[in-house]
Protein backbone atom coordinates (compact mmCIF):
# COMPACT_ATOMS: atom_id res chain seq x y z
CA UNK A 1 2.27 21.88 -0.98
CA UNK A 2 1.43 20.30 2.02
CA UNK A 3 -2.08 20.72 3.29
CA UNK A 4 -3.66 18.16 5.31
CA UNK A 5 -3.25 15.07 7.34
CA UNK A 6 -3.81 12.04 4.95
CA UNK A 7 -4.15 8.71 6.86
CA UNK A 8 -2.92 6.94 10.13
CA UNK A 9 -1.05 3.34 9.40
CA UNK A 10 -2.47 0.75 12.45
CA UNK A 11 -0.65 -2.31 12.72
CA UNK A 12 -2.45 -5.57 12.81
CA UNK A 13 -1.79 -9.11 13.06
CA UNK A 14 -4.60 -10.57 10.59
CA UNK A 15 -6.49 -8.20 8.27
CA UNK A 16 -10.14 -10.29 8.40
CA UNK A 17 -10.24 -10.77 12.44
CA UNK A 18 -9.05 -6.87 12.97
CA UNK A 19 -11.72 -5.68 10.06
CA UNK A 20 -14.12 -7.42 12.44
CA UNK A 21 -13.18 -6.14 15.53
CA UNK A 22 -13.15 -2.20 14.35
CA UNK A 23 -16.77 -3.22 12.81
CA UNK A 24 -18.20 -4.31 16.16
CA UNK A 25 -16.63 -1.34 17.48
CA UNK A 26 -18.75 0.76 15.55
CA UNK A 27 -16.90 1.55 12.53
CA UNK A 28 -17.65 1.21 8.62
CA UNK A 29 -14.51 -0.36 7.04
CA UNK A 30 -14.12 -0.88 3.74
CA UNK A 31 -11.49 -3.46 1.72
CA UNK A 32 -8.64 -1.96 0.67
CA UNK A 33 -6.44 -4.28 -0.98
CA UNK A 34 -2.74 -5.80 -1.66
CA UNK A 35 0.25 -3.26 -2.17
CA UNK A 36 2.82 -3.43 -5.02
CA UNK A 37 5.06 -5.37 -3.17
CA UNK A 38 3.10 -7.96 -1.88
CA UNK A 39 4.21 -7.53 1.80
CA UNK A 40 0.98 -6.30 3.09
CA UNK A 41 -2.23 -5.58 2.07
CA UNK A 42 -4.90 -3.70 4.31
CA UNK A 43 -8.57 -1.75 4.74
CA UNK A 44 -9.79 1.38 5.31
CA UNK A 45 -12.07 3.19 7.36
CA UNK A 46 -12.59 6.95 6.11
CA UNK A 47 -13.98 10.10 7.63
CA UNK A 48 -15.86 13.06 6.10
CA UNK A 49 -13.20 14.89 6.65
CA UNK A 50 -10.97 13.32 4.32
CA UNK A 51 -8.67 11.29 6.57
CA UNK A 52 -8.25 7.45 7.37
CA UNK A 53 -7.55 4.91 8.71
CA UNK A 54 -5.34 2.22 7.35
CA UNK A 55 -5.56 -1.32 8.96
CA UNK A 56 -2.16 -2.72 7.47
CA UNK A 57 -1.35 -6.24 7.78
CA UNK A 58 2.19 -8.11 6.88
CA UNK A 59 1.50 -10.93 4.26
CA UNK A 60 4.60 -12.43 4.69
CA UNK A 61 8.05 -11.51 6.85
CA UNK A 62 9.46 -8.74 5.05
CA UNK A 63 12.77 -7.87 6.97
CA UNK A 64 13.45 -5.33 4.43
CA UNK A 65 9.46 -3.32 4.41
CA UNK A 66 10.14 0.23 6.61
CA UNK A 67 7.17 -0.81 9.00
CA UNK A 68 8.63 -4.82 9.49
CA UNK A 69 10.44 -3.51 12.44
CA UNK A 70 6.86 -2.61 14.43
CA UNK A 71 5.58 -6.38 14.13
CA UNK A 72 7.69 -7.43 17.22
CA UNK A 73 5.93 -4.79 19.28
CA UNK A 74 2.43 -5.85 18.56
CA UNK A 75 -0.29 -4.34 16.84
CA UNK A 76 -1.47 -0.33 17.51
CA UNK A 77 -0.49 3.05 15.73
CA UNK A 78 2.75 2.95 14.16
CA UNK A 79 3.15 5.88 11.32
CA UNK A 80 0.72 8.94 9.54
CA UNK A 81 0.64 10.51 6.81
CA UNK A 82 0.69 14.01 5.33
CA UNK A 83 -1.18 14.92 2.10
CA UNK A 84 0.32 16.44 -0.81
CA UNK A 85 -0.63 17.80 -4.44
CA UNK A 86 2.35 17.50 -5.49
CA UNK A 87 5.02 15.36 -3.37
CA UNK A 88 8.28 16.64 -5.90
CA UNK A 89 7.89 20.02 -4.73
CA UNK A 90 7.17 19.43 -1.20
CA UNK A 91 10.13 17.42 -0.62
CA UNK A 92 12.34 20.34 -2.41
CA UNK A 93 10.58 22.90 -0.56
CA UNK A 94 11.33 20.75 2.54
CA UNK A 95 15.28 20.38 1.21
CA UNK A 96 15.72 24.47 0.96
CA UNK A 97 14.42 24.51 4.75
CA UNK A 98 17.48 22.10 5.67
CA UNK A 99 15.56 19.06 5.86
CA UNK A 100 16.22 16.17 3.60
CA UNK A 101 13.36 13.75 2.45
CA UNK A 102 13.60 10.40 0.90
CA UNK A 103 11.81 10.35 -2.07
CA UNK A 104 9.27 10.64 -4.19
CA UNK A 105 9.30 6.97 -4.41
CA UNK A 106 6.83 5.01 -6.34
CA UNK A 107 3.80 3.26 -5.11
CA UNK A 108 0.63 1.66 -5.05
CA UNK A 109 -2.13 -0.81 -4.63
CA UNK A 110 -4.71 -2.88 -5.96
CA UNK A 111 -8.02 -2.70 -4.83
CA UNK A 112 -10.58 -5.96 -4.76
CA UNK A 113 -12.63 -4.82 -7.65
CA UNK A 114 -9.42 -5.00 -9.54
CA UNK A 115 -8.83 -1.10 -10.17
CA UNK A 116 -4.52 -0.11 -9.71
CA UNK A 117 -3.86 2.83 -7.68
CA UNK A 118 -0.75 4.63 -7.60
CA UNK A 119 1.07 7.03 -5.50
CA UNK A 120 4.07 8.89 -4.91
CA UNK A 121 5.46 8.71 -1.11
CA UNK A 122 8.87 10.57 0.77
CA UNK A 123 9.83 9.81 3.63
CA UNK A 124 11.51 11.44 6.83
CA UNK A 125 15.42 11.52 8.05
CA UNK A 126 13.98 10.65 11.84
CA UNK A 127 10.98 8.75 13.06
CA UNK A 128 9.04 11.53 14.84
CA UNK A 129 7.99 12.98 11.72
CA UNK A 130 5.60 11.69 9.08
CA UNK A 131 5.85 10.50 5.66
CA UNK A 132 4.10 12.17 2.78
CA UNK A 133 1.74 10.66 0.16
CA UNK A 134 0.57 12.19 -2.96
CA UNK A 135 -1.88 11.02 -5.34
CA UNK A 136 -0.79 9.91 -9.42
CA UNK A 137 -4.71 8.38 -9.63
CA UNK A 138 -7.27 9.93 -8.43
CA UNK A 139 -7.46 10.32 -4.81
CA UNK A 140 -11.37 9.27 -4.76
CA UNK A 141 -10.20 5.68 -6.25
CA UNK A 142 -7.87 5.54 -2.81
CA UNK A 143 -10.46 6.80 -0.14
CA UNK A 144 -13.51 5.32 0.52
CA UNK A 145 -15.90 7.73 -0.27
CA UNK A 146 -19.38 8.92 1.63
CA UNK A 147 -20.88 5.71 1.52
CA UNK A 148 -18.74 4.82 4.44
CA UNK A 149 -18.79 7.34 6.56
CA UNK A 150 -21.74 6.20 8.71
CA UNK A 151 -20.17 5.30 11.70
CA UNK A 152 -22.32 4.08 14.12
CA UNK A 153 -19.70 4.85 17.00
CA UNK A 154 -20.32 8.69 15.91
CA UNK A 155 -16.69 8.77 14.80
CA UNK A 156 -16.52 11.93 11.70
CA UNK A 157 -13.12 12.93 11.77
CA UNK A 158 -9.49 12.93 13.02
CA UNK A 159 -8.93 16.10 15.46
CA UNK A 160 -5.80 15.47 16.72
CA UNK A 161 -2.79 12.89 15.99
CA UNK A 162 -0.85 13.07 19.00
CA UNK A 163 3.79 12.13 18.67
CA UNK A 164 5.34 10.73 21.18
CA UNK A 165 8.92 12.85 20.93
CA UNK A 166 11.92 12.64 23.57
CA UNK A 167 12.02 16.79 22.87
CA UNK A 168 8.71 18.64 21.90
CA UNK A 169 11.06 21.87 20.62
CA UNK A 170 13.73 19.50 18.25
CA UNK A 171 11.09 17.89 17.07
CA UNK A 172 9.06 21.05 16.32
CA UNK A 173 12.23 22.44 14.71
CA UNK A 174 12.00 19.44 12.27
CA UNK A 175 8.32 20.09 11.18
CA UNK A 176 8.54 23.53 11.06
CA UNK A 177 11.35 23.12 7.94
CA UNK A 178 8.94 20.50 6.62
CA UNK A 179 6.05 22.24 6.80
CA UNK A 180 7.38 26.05 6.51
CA UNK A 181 5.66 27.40 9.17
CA UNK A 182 6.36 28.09 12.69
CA UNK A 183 5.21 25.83 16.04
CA UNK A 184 4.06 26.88 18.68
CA UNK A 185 6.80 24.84 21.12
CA UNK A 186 7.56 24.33 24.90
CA UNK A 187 9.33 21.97 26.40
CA UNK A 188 6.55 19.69 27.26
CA UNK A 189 3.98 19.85 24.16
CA UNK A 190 4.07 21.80 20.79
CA UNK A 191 0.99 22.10 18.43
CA UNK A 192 0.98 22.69 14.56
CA UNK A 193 -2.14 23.09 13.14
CA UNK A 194 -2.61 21.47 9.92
CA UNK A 195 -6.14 21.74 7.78
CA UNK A 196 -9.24 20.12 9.80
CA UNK A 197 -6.52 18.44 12.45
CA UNK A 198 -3.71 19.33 14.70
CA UNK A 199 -0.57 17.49 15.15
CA UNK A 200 0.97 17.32 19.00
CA UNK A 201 4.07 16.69 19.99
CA UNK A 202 4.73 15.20 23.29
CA UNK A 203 7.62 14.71 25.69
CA UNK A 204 7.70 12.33 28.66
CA UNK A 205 7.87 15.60 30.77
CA UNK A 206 3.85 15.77 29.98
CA UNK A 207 3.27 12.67 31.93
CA UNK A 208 0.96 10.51 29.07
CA UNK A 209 1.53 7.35 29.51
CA UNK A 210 0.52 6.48 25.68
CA UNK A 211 3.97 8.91 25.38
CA UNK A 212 5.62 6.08 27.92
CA UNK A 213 4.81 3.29 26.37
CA UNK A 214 5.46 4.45 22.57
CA UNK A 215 9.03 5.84 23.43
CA UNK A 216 9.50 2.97 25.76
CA UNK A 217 8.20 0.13 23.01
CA UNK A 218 9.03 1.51 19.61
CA UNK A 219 10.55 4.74 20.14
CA UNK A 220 9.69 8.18 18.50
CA UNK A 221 6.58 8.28 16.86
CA UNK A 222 2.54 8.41 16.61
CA UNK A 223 1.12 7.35 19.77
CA UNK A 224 -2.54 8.21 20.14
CA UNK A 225 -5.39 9.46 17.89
CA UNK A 226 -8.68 11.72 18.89
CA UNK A 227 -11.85 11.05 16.79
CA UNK A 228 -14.35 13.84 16.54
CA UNK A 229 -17.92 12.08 17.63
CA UNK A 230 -16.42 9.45 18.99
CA UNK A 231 -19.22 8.16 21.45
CA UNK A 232 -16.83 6.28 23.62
CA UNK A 233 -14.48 7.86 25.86
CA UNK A 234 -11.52 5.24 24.51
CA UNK A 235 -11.30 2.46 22.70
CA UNK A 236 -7.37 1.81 23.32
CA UNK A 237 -8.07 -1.59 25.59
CA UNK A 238 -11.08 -2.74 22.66
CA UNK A 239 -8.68 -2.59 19.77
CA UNK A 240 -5.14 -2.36 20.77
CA UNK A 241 -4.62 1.39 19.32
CA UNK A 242 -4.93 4.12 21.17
CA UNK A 243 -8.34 6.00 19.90
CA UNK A 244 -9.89 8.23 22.25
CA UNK A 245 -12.56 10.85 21.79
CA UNK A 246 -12.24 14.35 21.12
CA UNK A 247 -12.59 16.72 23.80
């Protein structure tokens, strides 16, 4: 089952100086660690909601890593995640829809304090839709917990991750056999509700230029993020992402 938004995956160029930056922006952020493969390692900064942030930074060149191909765009918002209790029967749930995931695939991290995490991850046929990541350890072992949620920017939650898509009803068609439930899609825009956040997908038709420069840059895919509290109208010029408050 499929029942939340997970994390967001933010490109940087080095881990410490980006840590920094997102701390004099007003955020808590926590170490996270290296990955299993050695490519990248990254931190977090979590909300009581449940969601993250992942600042994920490349190691080494990695030709071959699924995200290498975002590094000669520049840093900002490059993939999300969906959470799942059990990612084996999503993706076969997903499979009798008519959509075909990659995975589960093995994965994990270590943390600084030494601990191993593992997950299980599947991924999509096209890049407007997420991945999926479901916890083997415990998931409180892979989220910071409420000792970092004190956000001095006010920041308490991810309302909306909005897609950049070249058409909001294709795209919608996609998520609805992922998720099993129905969109609510027009031509412009279509919104699917998903736990404590809402997913939008966005043509160029709707005119937002984070839609422009995503499609035009990297293609189909994340290309802005709402915080709930956020105290500043937009932090997209401060840290190269674009995070903007909640309305």
């Amino acid at each position: 089952m499929i029942h939340a938004l997970d994390h967001i995956v933010i490109l940087v160029e080095h881990l410490p100086s980006a840590a920094a930056a997102y701390t004099a922006a007003g955020f808590v952020v926590a170490p996270g660690g290296e990955h299993a493969d050695g490519a990248t390692h990254n931190a977090l900064i979590s909300f009581p909601d449940g969601t993250y942030l992942e600042l994920l930074a490349f190691r080494r060149p990695a030709p071959e890593h699924r995200w290498w191909r975002h590094v000669a765009a520049g840093p900002g918002l490059i993939d999300f995640a969906l959470l799942t209790n059990n990612t084996t029967i999503a993706v076969a749930a997903a499979a009798d829809r008519g959509l075909m995931m990659n995975g589960p695939m093995p994965g994990g991290r270590i943390r600084p304090d030494g601990v191993s995490l593992a997950w299980e991850t599947a991924w999509p046929p096209s890049p407007d839709l997420p991945f999926l990541c479901g916890d083997v350890t415990d998931r409180a072992y892979r989220v910071p917990d409420a000792d970092f949620w004190g956000h001095s920017n006010g920041a308490r939650g991810i309302a909306e991750v909005i897609v950049a898509v070249t058409d909001p009803v294709a795209s919608a068609g996609r998520y609805a056999a992922l998720l099993g439930i129905t969109p609510n899609a027009a031509p412009a825009e279509a919104r699917i509700p998903l736990g404590e956040s809402e997913i939008v997908l966005r043509g160029p038709d709707a005119g937002d230029p984070h839609v422009i420069d995503r499609l035009t840059r990297r293609g189909e895919g994340i290309c802005a993020i709402t915080l709930r509290g956020l105290h500043f109208p937009d932090l997209s010029a401060t840290l190269g992402a674009a995070i903007v408050a909640a309305q």
